[in-house]
PDB file of N, CA and C in Angstrom:
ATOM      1  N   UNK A   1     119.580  89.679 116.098  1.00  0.00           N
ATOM      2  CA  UNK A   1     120.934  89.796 115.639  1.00  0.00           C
ATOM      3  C   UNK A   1     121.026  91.008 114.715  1.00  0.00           C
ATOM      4  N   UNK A   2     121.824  91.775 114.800  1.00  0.00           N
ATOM      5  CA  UNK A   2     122.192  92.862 114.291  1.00  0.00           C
ATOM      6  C   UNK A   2     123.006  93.064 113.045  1.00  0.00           C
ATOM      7  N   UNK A   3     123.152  93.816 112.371  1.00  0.00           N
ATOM      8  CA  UNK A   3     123.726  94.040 111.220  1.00  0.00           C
ATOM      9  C   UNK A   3     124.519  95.267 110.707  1.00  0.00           C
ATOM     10  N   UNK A   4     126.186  94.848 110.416  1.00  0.00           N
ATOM     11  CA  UNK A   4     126.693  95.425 110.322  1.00  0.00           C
ATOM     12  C   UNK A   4     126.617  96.696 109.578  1.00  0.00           C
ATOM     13  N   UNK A   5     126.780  98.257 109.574  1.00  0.00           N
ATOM     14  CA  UNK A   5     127.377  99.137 108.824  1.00  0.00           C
ATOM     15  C   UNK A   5     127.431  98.824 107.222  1.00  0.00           C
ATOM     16  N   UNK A   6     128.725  97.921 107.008  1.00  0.00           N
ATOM     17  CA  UNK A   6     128.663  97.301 105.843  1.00  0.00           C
ATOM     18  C   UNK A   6     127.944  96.484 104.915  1.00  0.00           C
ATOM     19  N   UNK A   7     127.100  95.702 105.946  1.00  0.00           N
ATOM     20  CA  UNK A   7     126.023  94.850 105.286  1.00  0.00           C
ATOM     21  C   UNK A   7     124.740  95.538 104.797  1.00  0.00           C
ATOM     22  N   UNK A   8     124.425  96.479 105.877  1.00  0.00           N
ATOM     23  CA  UNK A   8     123.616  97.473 105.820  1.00  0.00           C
ATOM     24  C   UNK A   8     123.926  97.885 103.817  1.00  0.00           C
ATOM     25  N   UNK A   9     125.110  98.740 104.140  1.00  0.00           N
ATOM     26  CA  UNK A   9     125.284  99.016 102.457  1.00  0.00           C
ATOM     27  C   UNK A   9     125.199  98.225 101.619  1.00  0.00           C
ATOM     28  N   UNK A  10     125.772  97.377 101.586  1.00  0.00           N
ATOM     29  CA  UNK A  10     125.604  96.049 100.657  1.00  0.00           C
ATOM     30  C   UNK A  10     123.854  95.804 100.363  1.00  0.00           C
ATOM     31  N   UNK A  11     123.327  95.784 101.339  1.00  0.00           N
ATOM     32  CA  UNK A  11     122.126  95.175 100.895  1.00  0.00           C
ATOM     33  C   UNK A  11     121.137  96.479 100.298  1.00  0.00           C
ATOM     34  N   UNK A  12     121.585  97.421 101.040  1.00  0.00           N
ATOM     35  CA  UNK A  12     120.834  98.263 100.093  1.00  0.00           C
ATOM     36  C   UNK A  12     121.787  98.658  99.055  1.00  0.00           C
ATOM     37  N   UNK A  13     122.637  98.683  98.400  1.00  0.00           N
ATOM     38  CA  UNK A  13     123.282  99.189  97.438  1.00  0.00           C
ATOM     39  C   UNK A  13     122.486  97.853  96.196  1.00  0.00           C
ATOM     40  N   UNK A  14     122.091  96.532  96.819  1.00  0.00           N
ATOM     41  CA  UNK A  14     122.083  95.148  96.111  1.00  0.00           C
ATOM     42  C   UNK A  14     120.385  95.368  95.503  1.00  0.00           C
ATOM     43  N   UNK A  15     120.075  95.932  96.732  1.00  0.00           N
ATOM     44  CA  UNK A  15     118.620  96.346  96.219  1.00  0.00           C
ATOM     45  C   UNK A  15     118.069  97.364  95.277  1.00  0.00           C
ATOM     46  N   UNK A  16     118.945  98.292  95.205  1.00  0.00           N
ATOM     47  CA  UNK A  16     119.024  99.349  94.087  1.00  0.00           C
ATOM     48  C   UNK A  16     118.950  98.923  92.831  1.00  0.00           C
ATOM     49  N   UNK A  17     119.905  97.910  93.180  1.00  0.00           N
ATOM     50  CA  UNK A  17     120.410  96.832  91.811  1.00  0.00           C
ATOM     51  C   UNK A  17     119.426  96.544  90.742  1.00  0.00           C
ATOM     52  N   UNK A  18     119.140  95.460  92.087  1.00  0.00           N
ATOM     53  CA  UNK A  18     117.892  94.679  91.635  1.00  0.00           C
ATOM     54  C   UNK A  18     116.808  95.290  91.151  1.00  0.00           C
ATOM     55  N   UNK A  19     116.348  96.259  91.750  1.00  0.00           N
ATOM     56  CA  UNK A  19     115.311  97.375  91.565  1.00  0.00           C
ATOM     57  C   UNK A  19     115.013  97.810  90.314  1.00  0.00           C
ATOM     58  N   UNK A  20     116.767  98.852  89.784  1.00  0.00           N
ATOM     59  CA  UNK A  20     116.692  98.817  88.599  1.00  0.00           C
ATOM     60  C   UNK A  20     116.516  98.043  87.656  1.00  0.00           C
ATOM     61  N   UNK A  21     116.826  96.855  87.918  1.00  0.00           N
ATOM     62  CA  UNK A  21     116.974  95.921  86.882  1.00  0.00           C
ATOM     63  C   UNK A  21     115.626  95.432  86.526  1.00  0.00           C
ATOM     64  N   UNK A  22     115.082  95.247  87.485  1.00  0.00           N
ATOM     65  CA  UNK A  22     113.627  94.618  87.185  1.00  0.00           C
ATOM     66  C   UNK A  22     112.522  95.470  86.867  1.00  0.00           C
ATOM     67  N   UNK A  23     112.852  97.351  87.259  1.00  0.00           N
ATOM     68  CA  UNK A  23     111.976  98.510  86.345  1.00  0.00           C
ATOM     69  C   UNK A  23     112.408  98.620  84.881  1.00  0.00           C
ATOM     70  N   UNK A  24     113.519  98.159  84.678  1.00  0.00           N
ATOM     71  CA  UNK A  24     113.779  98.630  83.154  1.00  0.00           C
ATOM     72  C   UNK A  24     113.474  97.362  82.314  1.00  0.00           C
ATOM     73  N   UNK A  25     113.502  96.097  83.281  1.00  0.00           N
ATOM     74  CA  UNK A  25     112.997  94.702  82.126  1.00  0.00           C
ATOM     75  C   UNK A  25     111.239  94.738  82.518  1.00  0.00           C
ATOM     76  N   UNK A  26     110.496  95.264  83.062  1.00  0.00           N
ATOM     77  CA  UNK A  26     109.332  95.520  83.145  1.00  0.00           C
ATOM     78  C   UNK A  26     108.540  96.398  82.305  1.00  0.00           C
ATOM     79  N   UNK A  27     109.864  97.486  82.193  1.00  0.00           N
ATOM     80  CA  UNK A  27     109.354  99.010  81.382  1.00  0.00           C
ATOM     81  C   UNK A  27     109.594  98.073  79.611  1.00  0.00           C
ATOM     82  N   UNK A  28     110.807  97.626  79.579  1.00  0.00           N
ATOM     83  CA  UNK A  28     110.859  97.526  77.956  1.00  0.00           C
ATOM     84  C   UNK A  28     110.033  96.329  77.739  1.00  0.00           C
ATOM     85  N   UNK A  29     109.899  95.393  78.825  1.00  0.00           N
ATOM     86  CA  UNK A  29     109.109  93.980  77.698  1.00  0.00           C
ATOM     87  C   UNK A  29     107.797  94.086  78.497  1.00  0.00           C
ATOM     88  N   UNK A  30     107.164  94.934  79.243  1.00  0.00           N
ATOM     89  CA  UNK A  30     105.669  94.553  79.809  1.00  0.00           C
ATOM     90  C   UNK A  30     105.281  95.605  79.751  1.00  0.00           C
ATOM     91  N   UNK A  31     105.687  96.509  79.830  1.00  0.00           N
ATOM     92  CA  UNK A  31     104.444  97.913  79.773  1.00  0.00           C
ATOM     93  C   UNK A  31     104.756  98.625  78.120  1.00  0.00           C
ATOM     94  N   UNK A  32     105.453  97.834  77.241  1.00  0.00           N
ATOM     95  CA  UNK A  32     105.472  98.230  75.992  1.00  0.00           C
ATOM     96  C   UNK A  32     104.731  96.870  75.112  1.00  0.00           C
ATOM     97  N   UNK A  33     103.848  96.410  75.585  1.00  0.00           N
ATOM     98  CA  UNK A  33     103.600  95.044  74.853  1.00  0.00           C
ATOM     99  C   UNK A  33     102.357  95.808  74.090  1.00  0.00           C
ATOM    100  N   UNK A  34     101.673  95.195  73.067  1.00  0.00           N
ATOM    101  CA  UNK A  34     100.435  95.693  71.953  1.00  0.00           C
ATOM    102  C   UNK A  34      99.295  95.145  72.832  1.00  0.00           C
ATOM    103  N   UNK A  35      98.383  96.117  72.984  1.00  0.00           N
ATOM    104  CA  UNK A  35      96.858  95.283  73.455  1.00  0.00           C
ATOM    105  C   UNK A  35      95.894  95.624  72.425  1.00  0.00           C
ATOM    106  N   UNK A  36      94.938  94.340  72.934  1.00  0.00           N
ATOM    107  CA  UNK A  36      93.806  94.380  71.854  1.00  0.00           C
ATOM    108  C   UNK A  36      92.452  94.472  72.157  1.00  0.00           C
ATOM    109  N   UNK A  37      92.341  94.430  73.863  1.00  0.00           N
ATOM    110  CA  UNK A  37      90.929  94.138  74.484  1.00  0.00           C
ATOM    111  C   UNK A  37      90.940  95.145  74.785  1.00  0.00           C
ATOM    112  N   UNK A  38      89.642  95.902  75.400  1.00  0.00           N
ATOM    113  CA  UNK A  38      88.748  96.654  76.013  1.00  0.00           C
ATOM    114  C   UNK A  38      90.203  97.048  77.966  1.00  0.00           C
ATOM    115  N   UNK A  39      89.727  95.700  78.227  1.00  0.00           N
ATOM    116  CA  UNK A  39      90.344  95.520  79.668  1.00  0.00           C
ATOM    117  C   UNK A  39      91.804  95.619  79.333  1.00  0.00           C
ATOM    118  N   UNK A  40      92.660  94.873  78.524  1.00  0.00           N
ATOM    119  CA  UNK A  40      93.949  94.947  78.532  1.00  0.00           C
ATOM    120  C   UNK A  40      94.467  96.279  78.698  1.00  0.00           C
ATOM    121  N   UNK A  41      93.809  96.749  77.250  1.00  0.00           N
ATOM    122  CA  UNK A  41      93.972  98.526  77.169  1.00  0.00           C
ATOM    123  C   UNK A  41      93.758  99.378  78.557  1.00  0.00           C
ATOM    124  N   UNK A  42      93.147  99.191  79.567  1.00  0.00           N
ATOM    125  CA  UNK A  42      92.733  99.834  80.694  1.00  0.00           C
ATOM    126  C   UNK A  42      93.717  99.456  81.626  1.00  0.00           C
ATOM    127  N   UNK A  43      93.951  98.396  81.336  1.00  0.00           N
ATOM    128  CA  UNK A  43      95.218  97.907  82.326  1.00  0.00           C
ATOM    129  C   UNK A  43      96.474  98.312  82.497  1.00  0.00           C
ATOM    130  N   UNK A  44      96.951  98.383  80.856  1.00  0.00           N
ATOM    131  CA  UNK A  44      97.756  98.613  80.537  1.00  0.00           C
ATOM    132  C   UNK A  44      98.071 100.707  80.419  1.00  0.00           C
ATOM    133  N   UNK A  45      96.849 101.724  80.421  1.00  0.00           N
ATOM    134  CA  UNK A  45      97.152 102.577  80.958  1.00  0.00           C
ATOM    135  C   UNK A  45      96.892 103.056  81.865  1.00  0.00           C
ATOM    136  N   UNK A  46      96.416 102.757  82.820  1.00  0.00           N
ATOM    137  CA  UNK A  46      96.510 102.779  84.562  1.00  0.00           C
ATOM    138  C   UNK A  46      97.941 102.478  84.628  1.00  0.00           C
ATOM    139  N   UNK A  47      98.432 101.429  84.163  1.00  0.00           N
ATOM    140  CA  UNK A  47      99.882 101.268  84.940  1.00  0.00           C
ATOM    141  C   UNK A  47     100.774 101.627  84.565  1.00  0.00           C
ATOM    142  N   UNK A  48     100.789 101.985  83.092  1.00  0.00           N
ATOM    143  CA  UNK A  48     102.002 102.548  82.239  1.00  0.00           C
ATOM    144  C   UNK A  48     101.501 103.690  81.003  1.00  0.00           C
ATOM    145  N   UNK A  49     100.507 103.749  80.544  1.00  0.00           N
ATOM    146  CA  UNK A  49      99.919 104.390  79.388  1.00  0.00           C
ATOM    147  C   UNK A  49     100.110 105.582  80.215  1.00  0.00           C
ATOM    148  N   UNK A  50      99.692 106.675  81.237  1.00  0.00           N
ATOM    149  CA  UNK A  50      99.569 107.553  81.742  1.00  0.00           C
ATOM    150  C   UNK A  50     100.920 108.142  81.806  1.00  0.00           C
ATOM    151  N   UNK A  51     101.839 107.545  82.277  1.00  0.00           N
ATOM    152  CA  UNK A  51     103.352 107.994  82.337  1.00  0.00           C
ATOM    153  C   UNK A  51     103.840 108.919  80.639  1.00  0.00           C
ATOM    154  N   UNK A  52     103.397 108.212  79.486  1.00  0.00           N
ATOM    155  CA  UNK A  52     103.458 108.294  78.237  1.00  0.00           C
ATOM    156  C   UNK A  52     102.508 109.593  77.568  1.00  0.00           C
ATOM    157  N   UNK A  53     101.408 109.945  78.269  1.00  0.00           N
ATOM    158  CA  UNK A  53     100.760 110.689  78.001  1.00  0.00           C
ATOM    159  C   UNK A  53     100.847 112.246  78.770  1.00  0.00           C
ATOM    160  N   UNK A  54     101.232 111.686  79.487  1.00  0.00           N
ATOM    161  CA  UNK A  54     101.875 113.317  80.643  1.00  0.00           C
ATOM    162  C   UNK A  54     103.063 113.149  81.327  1.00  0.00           C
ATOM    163  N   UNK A  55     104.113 112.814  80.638  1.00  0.00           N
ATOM    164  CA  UNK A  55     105.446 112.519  81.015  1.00  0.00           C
ATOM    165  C   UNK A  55     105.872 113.512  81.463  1.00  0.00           C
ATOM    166  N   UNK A  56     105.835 114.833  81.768  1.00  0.00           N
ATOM    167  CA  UNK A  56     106.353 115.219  82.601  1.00  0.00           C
ATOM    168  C   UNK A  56     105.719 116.008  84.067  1.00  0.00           C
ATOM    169  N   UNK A  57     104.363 115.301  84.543  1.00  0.00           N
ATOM    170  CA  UNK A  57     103.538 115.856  85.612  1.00  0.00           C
ATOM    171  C   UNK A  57     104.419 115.584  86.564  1.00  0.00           C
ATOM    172  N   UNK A  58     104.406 116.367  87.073  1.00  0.00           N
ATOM    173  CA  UNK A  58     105.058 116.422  88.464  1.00  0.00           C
ATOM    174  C   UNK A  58     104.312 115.408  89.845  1.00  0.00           C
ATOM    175  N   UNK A  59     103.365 115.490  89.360  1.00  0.00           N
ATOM    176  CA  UNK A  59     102.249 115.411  90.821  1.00  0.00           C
ATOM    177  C   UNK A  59     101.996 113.572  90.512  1.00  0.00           C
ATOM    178  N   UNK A  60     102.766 112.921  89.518  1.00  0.00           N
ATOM    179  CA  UNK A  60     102.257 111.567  89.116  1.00  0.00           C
ATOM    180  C   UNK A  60     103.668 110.453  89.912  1.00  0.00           C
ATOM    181  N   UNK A  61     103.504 109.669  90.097  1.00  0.00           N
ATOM    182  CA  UNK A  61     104.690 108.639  90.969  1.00  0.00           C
ATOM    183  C   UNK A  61     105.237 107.895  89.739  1.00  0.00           C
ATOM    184  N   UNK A  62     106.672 107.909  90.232  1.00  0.00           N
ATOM    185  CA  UNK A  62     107.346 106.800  89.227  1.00  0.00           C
ATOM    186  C   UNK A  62     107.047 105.446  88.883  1.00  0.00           C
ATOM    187  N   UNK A  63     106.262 104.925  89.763  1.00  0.00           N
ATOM    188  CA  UNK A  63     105.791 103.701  89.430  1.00  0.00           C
ATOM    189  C   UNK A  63     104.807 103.834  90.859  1.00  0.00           C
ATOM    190  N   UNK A  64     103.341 102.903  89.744  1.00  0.00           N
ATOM    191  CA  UNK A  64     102.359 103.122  90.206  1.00  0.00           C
ATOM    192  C   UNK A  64     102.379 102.346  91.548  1.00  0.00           C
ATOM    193  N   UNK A  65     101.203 102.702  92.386  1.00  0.00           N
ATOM    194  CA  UNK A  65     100.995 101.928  94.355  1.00  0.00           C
ATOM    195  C   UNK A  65     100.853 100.042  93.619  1.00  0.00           C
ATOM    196  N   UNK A  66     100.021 100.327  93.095  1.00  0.00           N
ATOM    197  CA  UNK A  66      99.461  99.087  92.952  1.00  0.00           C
ATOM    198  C   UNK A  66     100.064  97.825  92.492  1.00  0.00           C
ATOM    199  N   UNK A  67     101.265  98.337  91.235  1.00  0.00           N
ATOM    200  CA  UNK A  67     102.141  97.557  90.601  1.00  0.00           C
ATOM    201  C   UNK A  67     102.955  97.455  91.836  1.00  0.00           C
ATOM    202  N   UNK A  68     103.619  98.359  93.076  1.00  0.00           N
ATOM    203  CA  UNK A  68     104.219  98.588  93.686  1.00  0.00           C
ATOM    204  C   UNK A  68     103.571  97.150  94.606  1.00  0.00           C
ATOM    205  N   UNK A  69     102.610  97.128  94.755  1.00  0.00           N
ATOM    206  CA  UNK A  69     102.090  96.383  95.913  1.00  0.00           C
ATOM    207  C   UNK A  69     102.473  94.621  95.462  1.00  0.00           C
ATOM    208  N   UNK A  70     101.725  94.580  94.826  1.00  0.00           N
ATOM    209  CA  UNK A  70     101.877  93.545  93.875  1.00  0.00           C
ATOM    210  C   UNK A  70     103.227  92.964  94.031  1.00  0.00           C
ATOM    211  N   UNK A  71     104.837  93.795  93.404  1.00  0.00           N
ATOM    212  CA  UNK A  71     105.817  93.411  93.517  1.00  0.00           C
ATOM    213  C   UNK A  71     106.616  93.166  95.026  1.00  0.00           C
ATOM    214  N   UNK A  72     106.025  93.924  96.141  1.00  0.00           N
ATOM    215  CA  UNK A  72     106.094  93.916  97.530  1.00  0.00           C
ATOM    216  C   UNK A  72     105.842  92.117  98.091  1.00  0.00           C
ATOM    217  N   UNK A  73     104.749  91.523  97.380  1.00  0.00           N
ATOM    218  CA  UNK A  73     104.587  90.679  98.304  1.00  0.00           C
ATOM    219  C   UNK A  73     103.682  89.023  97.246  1.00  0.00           C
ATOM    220  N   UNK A  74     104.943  89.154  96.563  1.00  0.00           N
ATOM    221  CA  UNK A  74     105.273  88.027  95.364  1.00  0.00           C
ATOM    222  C   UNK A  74     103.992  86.714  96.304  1.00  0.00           C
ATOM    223  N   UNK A  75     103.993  85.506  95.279  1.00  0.00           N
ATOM    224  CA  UNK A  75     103.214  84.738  95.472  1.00  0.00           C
ATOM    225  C   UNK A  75     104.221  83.459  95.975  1.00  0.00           C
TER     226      UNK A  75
END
């Protein structure tokens, strides 16, 4: 079954949405949280510390594969 033109937009316009919404409540309450371990700290800049440290590389992705993957295919 096929899908309209309009729905088409809708759902991606809905997904944009969502998208944003869940990079900017990710960015302010999870990749700004305090760490204290060895591992946290490593974790935490692999996935977000790096963005902060060379904010403007060109050659780096807006959000990392891995976090990417992760959010792709929920539990």
């Amino acid at each position: 079954m096929g899908r309209t033109i309009q729905e088409v937009a809708l759902m991606a316009l809905f997904g944009i949405f969502i998208w944003t919404l869940i990079e900017y409540t990710l960015h302010r309450f999870l990749f700004h949280i305090e760490t204290k371990t060895y591992w946290s700290n490593t974790a935490h800049y692999l996935l977000h510390g790096c963005h902060h440290k060379h904010p403007m590389d060109s050659l780096r992705l807006v959000f990392p594969p891995t976090a990417t993957a992760i959010l792709c295919f929920p539990v």
